[in-house]
C-alpha atoms as a PDB file:
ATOM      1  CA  UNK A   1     102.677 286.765 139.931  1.00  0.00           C
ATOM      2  CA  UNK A   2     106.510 287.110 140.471  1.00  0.00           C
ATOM      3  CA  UNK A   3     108.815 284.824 139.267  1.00  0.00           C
ATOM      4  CA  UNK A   4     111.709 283.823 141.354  1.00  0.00           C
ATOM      5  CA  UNK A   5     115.256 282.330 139.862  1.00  0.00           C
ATOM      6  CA  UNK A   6     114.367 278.903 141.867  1.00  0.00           C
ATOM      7  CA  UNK A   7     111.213 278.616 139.554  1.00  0.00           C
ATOM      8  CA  UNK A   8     113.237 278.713 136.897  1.00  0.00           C
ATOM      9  CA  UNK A   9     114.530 275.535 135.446  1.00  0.00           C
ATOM     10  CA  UNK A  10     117.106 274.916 131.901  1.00  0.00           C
ATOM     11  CA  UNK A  11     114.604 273.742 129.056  1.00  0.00           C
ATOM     12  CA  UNK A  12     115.632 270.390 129.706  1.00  0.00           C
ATOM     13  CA  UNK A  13     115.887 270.460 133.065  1.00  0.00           C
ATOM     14  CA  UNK A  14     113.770 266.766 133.756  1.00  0.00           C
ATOM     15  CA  UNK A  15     116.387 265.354 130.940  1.00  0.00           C
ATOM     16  CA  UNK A  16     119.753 266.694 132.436  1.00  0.00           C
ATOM     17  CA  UNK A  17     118.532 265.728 135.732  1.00  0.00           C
ATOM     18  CA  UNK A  18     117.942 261.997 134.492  1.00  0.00           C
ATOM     19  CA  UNK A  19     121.615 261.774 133.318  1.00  0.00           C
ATOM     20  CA  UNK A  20     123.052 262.066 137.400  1.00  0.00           C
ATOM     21  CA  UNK A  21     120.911 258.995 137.867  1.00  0.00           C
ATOM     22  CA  UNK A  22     124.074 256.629 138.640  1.00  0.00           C
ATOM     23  CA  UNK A  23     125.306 259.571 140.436  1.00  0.00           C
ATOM     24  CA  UNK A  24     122.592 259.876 142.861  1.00  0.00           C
ATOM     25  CA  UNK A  25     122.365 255.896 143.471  1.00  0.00           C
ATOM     26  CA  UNK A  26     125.707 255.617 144.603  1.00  0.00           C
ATOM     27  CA  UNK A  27     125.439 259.122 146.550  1.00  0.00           C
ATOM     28  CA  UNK A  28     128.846 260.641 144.913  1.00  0.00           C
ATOM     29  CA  UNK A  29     126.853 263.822 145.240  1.00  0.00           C
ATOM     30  CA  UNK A  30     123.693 265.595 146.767  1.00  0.00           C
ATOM     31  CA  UNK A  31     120.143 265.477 145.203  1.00  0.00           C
ATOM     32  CA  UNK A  32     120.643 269.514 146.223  1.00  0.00           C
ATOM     33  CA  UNK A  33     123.422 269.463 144.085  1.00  0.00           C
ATOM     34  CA  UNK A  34     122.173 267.764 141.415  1.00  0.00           C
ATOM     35  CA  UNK A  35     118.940 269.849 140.806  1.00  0.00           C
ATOM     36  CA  UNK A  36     121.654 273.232 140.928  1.00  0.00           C
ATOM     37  CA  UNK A  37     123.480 271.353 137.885  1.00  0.00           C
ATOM     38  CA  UNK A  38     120.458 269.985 136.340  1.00  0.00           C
ATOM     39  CA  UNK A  39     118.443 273.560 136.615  1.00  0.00           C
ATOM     40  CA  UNK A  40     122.071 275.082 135.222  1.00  0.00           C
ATOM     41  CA  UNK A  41     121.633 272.584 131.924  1.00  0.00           C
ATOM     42  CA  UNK A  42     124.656 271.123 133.646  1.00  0.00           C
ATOM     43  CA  UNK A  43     125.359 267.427 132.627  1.00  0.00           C
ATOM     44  CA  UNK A  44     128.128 264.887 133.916  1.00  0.00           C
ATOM     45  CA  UNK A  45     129.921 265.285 130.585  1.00  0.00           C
ATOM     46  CA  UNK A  46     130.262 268.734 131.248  1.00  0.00           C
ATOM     47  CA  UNK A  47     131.540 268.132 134.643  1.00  0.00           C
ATOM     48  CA  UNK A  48     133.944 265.732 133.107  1.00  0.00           C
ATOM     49  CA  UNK A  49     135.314 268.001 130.694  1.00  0.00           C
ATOM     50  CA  UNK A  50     135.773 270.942 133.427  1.00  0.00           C
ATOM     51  CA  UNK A  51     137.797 268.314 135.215  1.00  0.00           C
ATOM     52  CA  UNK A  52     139.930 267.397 132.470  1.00  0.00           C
ATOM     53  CA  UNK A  53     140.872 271.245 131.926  1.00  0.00           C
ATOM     54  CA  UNK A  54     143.329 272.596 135.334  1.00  0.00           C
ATOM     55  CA  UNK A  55     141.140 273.428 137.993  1.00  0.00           C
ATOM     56  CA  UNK A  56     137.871 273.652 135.761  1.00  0.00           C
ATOM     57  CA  UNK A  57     135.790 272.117 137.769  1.00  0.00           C
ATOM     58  CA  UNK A  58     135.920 273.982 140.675  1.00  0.00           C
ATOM     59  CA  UNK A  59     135.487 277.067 138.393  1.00  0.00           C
ATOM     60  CA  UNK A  60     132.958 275.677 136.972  1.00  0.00           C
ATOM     61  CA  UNK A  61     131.104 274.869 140.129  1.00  0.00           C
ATOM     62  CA  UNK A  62     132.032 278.101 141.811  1.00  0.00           C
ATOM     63  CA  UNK A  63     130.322 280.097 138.805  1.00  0.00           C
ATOM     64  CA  UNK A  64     127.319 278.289 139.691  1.00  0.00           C
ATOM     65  CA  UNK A  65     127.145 278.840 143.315  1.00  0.00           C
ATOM     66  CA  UNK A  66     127.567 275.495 143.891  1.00  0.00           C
ATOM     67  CA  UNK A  67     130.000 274.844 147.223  1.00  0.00           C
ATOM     68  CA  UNK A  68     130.460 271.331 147.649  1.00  0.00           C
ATOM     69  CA  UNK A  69     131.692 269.798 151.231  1.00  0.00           C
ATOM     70  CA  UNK A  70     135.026 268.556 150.666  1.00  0.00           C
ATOM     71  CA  UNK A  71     133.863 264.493 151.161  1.00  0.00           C
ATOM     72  CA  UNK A  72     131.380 265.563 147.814  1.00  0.00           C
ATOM     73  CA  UNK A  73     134.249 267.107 146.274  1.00  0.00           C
ATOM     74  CA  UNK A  74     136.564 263.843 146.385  1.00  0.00           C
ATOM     75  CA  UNK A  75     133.732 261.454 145.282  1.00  0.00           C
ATOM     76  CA  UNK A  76     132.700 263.131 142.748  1.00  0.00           C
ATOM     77  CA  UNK A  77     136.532 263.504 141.369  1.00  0.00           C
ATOM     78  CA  UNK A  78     137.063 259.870 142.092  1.00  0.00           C
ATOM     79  CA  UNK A  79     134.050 259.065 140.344  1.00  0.00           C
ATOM     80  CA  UNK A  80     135.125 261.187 136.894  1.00  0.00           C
ATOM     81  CA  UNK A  81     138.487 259.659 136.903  1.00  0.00           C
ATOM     82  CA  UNK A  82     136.675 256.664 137.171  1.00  0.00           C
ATOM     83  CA  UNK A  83     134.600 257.010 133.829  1.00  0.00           C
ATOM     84  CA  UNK A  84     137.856 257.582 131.981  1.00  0.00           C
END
């Protein structure tokens, strides 16, 4: 049986995942994008600290693949400046 990278998942995949909850429910981003982070071991903290850093996050996103429309871009922005 071959395994393919989308069967693979971070150790605490179902964890990480759990922690975009508020994310999700007010739709600042993708349930796509979520389970990219969330497979990547990526939490909102870490998202939060690639913002704070110059142009982090969109390293940080581009590194994973991860190309977000620009309306996801700006909510989820607005949302980290929000949880300042």
């Amino acid at each position: 049986m071959e395994v393919k990278d989308e069967d693979l998942f971070h150790i605490g995949f179902h964890q990480v995942k759990s922690k975009y909850d508020k994310l999700l429910k007010e739709k600042y981003l993708s349930s796509a994008a979520v389970t990219s982070l969330a497979r990547n071991g990526v939490t909102p903290f870490h998202l939060k600290l690639a913002y704070e850093r110059n142009f982090g996050l969109k390293v940080l996103l581009k590194d994973l693949k991860l190309n977000l429309t620009h309306k996801y871009m700006d909510l989820l922005i607005s949302f980290l400046q929000k949880e300042e």
